[in-house]
N, C-alpha and C. Protein backbone atom coordinates (compact mmCIF):
# COMPACT_ATOMS: atom_id res chain seq x y z
N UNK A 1 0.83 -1.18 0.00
CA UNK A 1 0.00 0.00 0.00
C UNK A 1 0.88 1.25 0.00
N UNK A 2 0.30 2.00 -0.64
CA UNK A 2 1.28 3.58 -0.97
C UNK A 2 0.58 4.64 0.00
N UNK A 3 1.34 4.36 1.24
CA UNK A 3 0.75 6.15 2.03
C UNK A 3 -1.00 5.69 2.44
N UNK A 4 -1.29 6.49 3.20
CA UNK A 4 -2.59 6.64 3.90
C UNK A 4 -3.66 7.11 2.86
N UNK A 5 -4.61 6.00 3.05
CA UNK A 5 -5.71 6.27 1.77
C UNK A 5 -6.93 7.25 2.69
N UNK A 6 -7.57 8.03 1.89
CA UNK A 6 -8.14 9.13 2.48
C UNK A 6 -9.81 8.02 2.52
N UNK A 7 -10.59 8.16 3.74
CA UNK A 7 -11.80 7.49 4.03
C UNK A 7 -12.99 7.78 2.91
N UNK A 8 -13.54 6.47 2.66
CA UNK A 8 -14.43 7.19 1.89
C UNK A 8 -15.96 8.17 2.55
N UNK A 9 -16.29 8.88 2.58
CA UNK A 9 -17.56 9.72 3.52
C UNK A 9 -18.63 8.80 3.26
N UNK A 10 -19.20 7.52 3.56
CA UNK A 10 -20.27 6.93 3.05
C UNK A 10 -21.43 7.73 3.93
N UNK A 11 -21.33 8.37 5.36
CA UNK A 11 -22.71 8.93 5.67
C UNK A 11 -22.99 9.92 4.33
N UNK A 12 -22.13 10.96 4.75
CA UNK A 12 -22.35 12.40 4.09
C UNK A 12 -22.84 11.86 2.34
N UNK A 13 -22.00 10.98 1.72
CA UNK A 13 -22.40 10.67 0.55
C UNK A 13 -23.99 10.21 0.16
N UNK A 14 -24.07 9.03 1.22
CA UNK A 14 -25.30 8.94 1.46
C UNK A 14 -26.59 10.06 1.31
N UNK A 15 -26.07 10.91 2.32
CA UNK A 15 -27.19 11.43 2.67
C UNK A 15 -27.56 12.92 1.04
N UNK A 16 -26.55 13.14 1.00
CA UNK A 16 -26.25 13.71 -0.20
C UNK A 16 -27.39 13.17 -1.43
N UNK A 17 -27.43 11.82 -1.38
CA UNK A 17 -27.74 11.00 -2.44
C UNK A 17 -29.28 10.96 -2.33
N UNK A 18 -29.52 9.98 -1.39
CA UNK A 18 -30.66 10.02 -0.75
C UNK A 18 -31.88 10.72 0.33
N UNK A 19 -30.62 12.09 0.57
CA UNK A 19 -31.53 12.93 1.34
C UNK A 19 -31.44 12.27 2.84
N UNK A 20 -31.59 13.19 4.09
CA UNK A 20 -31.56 12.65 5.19
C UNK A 20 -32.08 12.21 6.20
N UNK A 21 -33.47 11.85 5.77
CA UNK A 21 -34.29 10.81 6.30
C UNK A 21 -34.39 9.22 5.97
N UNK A 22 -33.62 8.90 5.37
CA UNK A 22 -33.42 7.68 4.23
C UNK A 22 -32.55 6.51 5.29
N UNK A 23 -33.30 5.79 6.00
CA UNK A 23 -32.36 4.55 6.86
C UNK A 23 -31.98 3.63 5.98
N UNK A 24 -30.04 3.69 5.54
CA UNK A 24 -29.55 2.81 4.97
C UNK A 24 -28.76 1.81 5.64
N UNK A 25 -28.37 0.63 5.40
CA UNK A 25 -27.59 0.07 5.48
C UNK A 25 -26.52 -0.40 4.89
N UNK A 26 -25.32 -0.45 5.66
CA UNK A 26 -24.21 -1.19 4.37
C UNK A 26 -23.61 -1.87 4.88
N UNK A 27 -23.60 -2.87 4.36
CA UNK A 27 -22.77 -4.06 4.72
C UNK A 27 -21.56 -4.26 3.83
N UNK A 28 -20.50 -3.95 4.66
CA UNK A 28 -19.07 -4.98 3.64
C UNK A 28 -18.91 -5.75 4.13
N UNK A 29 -18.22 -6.56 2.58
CA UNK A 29 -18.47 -8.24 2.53
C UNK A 29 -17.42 -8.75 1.90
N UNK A 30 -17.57 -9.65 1.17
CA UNK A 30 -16.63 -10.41 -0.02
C UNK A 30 -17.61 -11.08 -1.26
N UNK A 31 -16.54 -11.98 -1.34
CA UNK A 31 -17.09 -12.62 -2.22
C UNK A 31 -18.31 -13.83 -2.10
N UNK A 32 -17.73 -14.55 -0.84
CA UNK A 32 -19.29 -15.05 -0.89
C UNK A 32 -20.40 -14.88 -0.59
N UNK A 33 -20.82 -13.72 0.23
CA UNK A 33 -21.97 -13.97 0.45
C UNK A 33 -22.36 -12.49 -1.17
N UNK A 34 -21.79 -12.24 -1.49
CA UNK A 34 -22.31 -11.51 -2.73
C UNK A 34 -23.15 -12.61 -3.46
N UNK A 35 -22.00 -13.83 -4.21
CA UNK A 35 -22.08 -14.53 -5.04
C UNK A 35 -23.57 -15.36 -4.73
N UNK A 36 -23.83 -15.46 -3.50
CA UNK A 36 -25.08 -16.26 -2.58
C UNK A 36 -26.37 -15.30 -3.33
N UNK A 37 -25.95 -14.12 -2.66
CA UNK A 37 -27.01 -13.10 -3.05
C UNK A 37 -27.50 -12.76 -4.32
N UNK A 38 -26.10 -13.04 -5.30
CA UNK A 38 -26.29 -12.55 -6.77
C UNK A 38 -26.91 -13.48 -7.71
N UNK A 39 -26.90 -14.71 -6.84
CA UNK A 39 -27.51 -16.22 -7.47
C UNK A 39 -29.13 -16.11 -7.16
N UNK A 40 -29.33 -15.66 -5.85
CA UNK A 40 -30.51 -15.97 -5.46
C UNK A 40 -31.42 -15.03 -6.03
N UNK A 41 -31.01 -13.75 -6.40
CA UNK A 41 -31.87 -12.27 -6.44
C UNK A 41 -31.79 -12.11 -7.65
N UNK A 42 -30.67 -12.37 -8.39
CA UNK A 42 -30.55 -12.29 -9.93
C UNK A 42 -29.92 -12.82 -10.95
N UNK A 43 -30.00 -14.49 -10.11
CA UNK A 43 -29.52 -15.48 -11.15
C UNK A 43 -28.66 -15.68 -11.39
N UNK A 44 -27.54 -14.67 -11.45
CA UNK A 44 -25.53 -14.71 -12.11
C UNK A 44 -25.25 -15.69 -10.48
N UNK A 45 -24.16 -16.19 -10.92
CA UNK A 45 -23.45 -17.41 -10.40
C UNK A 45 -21.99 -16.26 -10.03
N UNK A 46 -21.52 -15.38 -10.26
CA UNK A 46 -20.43 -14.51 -9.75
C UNK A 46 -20.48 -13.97 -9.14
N UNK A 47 -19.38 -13.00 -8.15
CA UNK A 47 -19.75 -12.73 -6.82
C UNK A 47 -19.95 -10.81 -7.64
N UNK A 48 -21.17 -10.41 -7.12
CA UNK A 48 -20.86 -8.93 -7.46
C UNK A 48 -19.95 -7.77 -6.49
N UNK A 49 -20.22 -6.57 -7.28
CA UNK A 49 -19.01 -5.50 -6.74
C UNK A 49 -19.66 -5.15 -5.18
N UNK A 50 -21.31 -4.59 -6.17
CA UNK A 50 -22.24 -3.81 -5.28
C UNK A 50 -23.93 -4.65 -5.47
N UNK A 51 -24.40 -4.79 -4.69
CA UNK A 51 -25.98 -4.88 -4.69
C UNK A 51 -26.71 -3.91 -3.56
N UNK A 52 -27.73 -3.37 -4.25
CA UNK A 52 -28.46 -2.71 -4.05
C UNK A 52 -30.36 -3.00 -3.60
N UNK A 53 -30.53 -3.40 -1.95
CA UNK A 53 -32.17 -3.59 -2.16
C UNK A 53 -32.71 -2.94 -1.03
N UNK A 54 -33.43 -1.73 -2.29
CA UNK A 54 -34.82 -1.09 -1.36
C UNK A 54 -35.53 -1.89 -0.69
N UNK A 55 -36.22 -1.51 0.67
CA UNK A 55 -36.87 -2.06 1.61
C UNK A 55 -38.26 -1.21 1.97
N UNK A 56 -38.20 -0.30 1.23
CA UNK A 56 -39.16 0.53 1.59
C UNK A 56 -38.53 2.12 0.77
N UNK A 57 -39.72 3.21 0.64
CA UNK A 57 -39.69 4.19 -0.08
C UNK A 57 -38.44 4.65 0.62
N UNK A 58 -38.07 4.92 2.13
CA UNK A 58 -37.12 5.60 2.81
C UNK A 58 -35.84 4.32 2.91
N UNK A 59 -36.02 3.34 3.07
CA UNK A 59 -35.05 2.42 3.27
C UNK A 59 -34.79 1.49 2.49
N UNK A 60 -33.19 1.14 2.60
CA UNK A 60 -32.73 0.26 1.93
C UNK A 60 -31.34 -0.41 2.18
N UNK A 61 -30.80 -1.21 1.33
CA UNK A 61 -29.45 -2.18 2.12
C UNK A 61 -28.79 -2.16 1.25
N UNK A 62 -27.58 -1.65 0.98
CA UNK A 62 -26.72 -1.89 0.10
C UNK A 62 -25.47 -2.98 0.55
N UNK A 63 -25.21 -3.70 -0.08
CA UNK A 63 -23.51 -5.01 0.07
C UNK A 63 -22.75 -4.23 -0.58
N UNK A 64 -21.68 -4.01 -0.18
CA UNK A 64 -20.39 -3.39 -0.96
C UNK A 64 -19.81 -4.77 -0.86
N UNK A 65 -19.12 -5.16 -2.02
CA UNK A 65 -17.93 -6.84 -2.06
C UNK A 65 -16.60 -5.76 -1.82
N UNK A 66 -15.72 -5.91 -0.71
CA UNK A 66 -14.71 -4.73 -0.63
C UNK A 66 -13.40 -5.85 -1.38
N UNK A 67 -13.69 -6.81 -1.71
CA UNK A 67 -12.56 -8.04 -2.11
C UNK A 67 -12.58 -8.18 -3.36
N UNK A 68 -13.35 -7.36 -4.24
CA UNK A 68 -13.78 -7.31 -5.57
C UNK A 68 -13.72 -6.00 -6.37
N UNK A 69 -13.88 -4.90 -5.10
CA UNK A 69 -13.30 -3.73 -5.48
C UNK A 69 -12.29 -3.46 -5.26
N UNK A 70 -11.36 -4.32 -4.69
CA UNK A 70 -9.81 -4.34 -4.48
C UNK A 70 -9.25 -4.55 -5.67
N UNK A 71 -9.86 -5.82 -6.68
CA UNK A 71 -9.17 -6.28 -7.58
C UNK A 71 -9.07 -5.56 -8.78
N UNK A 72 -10.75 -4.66 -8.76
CA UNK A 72 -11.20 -4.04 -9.94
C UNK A 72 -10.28 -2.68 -9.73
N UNK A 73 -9.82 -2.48 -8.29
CA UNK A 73 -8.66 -1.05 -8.77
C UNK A 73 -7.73 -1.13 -8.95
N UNK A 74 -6.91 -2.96 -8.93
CA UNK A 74 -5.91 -3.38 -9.42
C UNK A 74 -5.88 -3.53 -10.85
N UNK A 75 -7.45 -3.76 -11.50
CA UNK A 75 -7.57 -3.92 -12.84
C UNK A 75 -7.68 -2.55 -14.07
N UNK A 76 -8.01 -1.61 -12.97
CA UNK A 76 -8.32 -0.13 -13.64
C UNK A 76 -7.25 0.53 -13.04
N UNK A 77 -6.48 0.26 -12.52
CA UNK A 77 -5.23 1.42 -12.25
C UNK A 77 -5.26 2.28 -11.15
N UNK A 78 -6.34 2.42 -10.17
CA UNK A 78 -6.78 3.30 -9.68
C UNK A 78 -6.68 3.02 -8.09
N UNK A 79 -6.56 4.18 -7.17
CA UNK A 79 -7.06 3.71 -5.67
C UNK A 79 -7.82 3.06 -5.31
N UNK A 80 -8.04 2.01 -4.72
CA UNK A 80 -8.92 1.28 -3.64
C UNK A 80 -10.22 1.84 -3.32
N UNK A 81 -10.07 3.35 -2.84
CA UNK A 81 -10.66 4.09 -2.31
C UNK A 81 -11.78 4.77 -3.35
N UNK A 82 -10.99 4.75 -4.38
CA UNK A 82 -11.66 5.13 -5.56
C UNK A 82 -13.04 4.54 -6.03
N UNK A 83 -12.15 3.49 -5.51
CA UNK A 83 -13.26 2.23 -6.62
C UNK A 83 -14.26 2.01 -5.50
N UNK A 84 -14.29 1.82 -4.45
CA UNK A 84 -15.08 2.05 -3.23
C UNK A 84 -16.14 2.92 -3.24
N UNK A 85 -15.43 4.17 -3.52
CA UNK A 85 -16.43 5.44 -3.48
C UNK A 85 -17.85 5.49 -4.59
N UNK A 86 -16.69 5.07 -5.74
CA UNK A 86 -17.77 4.77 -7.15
C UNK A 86 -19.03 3.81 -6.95
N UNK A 87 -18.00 2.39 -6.41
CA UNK A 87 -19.50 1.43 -6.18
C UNK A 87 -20.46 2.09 -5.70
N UNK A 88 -20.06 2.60 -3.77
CA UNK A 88 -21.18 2.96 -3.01
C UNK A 88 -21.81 4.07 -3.84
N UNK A 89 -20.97 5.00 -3.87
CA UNK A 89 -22.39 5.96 -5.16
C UNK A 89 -23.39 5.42 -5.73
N UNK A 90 -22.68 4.37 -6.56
CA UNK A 90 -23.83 3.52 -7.62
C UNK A 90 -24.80 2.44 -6.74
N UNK A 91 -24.60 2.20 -5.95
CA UNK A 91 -25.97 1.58 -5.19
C UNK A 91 -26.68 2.66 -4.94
N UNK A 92 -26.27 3.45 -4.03
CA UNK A 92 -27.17 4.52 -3.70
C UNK A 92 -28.12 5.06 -4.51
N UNK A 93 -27.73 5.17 -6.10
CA UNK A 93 -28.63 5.44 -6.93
C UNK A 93 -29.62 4.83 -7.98
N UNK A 94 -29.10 3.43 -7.46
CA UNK A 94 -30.07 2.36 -7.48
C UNK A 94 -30.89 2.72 -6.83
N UNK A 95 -30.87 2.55 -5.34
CA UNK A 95 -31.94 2.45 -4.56
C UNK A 95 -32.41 3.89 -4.93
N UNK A 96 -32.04 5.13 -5.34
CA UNK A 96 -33.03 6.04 -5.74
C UNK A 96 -33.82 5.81 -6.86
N UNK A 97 -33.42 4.69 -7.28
CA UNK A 97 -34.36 4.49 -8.61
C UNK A 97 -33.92 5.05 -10.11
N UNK A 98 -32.67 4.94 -9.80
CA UNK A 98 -31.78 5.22 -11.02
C UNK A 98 -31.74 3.96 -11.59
N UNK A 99 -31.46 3.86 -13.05
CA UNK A 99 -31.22 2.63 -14.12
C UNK A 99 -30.27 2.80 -14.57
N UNK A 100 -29.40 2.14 -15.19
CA UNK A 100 -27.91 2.33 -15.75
C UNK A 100 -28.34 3.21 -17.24
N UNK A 101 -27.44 4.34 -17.43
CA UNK A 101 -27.68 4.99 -18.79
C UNK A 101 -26.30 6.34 -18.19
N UNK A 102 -27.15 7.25 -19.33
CA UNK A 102 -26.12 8.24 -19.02
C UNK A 102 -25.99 9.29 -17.87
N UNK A 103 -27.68 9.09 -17.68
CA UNK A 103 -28.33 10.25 -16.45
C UNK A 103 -27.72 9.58 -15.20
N UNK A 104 -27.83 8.33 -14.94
CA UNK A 104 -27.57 7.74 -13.62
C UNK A 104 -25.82 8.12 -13.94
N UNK A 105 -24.79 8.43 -14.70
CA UNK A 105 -23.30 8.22 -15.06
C UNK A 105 -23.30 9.62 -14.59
N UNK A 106 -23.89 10.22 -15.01
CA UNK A 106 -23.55 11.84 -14.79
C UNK A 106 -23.83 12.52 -13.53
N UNK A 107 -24.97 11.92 -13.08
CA UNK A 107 -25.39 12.23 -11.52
C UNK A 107 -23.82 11.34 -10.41
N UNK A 108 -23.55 10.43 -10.55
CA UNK A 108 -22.95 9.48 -10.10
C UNK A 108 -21.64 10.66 -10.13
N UNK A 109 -20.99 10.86 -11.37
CA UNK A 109 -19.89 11.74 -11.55
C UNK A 109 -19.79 13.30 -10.92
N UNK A 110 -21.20 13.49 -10.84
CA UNK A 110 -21.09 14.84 -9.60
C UNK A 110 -20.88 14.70 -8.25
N UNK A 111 -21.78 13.64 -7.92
CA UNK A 111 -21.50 13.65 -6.76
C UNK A 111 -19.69 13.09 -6.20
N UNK A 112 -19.80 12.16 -6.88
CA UNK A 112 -17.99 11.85 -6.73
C UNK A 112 -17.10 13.26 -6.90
N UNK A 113 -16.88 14.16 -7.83
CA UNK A 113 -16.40 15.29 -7.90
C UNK A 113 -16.73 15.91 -6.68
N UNK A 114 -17.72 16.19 -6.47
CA UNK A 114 -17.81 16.65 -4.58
C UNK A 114 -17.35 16.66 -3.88
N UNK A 115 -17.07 15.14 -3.74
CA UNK A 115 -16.10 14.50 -2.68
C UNK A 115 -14.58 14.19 -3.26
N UNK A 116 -14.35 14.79 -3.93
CA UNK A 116 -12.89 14.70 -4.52
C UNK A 116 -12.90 13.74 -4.82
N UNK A 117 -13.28 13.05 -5.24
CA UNK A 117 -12.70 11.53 -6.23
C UNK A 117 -12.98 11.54 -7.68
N UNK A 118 -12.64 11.05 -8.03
CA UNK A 118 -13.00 10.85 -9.78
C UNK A 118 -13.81 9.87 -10.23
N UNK A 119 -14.36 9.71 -11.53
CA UNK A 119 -15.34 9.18 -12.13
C UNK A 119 -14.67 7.56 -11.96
N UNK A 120 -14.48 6.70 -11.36
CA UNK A 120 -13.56 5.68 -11.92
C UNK A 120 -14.42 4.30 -11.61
C-alpha cells in the first residue's frame, strides 16, 4: 500500500444522495456472500461488486464486495478508495431508482467530484 488512503464519507455521501431521512444500510463483505445473493436475487453465479435492495420508499441495504473492489482497482489502475467510493455511489442510486444509462453516469460523476474523487 502507498501512504494513507483518504476514508471514503459513506454517511455524508449517502445522505447527499438520498436525502436525510433515508435509513440505509451497508454491509461490507466479499465474495461469498455476494455470489449467494447474486444467485438468489438475480440469477448470475459470480460474486458482485455492489448490490443494491430497497426495503421501503425511505429504506434500503446496500452489500459493498470490498474483495472485488480491491481487484477491480488493481484492474483499472486506480485507488482502492476510488473504486469504493464509485461502487457505493452507484448503489445509492439504485436504490433512488436510477437505471444504468447516461443520467444515472452523470449524476454518479457529480457527486464523486464533490467528494474529490474521480469518475472511476
Amino acid at each position: 500500500m502507498r501512504g494513507r488512503r483518504p476514508r471514503v464519507p459513506f454517511e455524508k455521501m449517502a445522505r447527499m444522495i438520498l436525502g436525510p431521512r433515508y435509513e440505509l444500510s451497508l454491509v461490507i463483505c466479499g465474495d461469498t456472500l455476494t455470489r449467494s445473493l447474486n444467485r438468489t436475487y438475480r440469477k448470475k453465479g459470480d460474486p458482485a461488486n455492489v448490490l443494491s435492495f430497497p426495503l421501503g420508499k425511505k429504506e434500503g441495504e446496500i452489500f459493498l464486495n470490498i474483495r472485488k473492489a480491491e481487484r477491480e482497482s488493481r484492474t483499472f489502475d486506480i485507488a482502492v478508495q476510488e473504486r469504493i467510493a464509485r461502487l457505493f455511489t452507484h448503489g445509492c442510486f439504485h436504490l433512488k431508482g436510477y437505471m444504468h444509462g447516461e443520467k444515472m453516469e452523470r449524476e454518479e460523476g457529480r457527486i464523486l467530484r464533490a467528494f474529490g474523487f474521480r469518475r472511476a
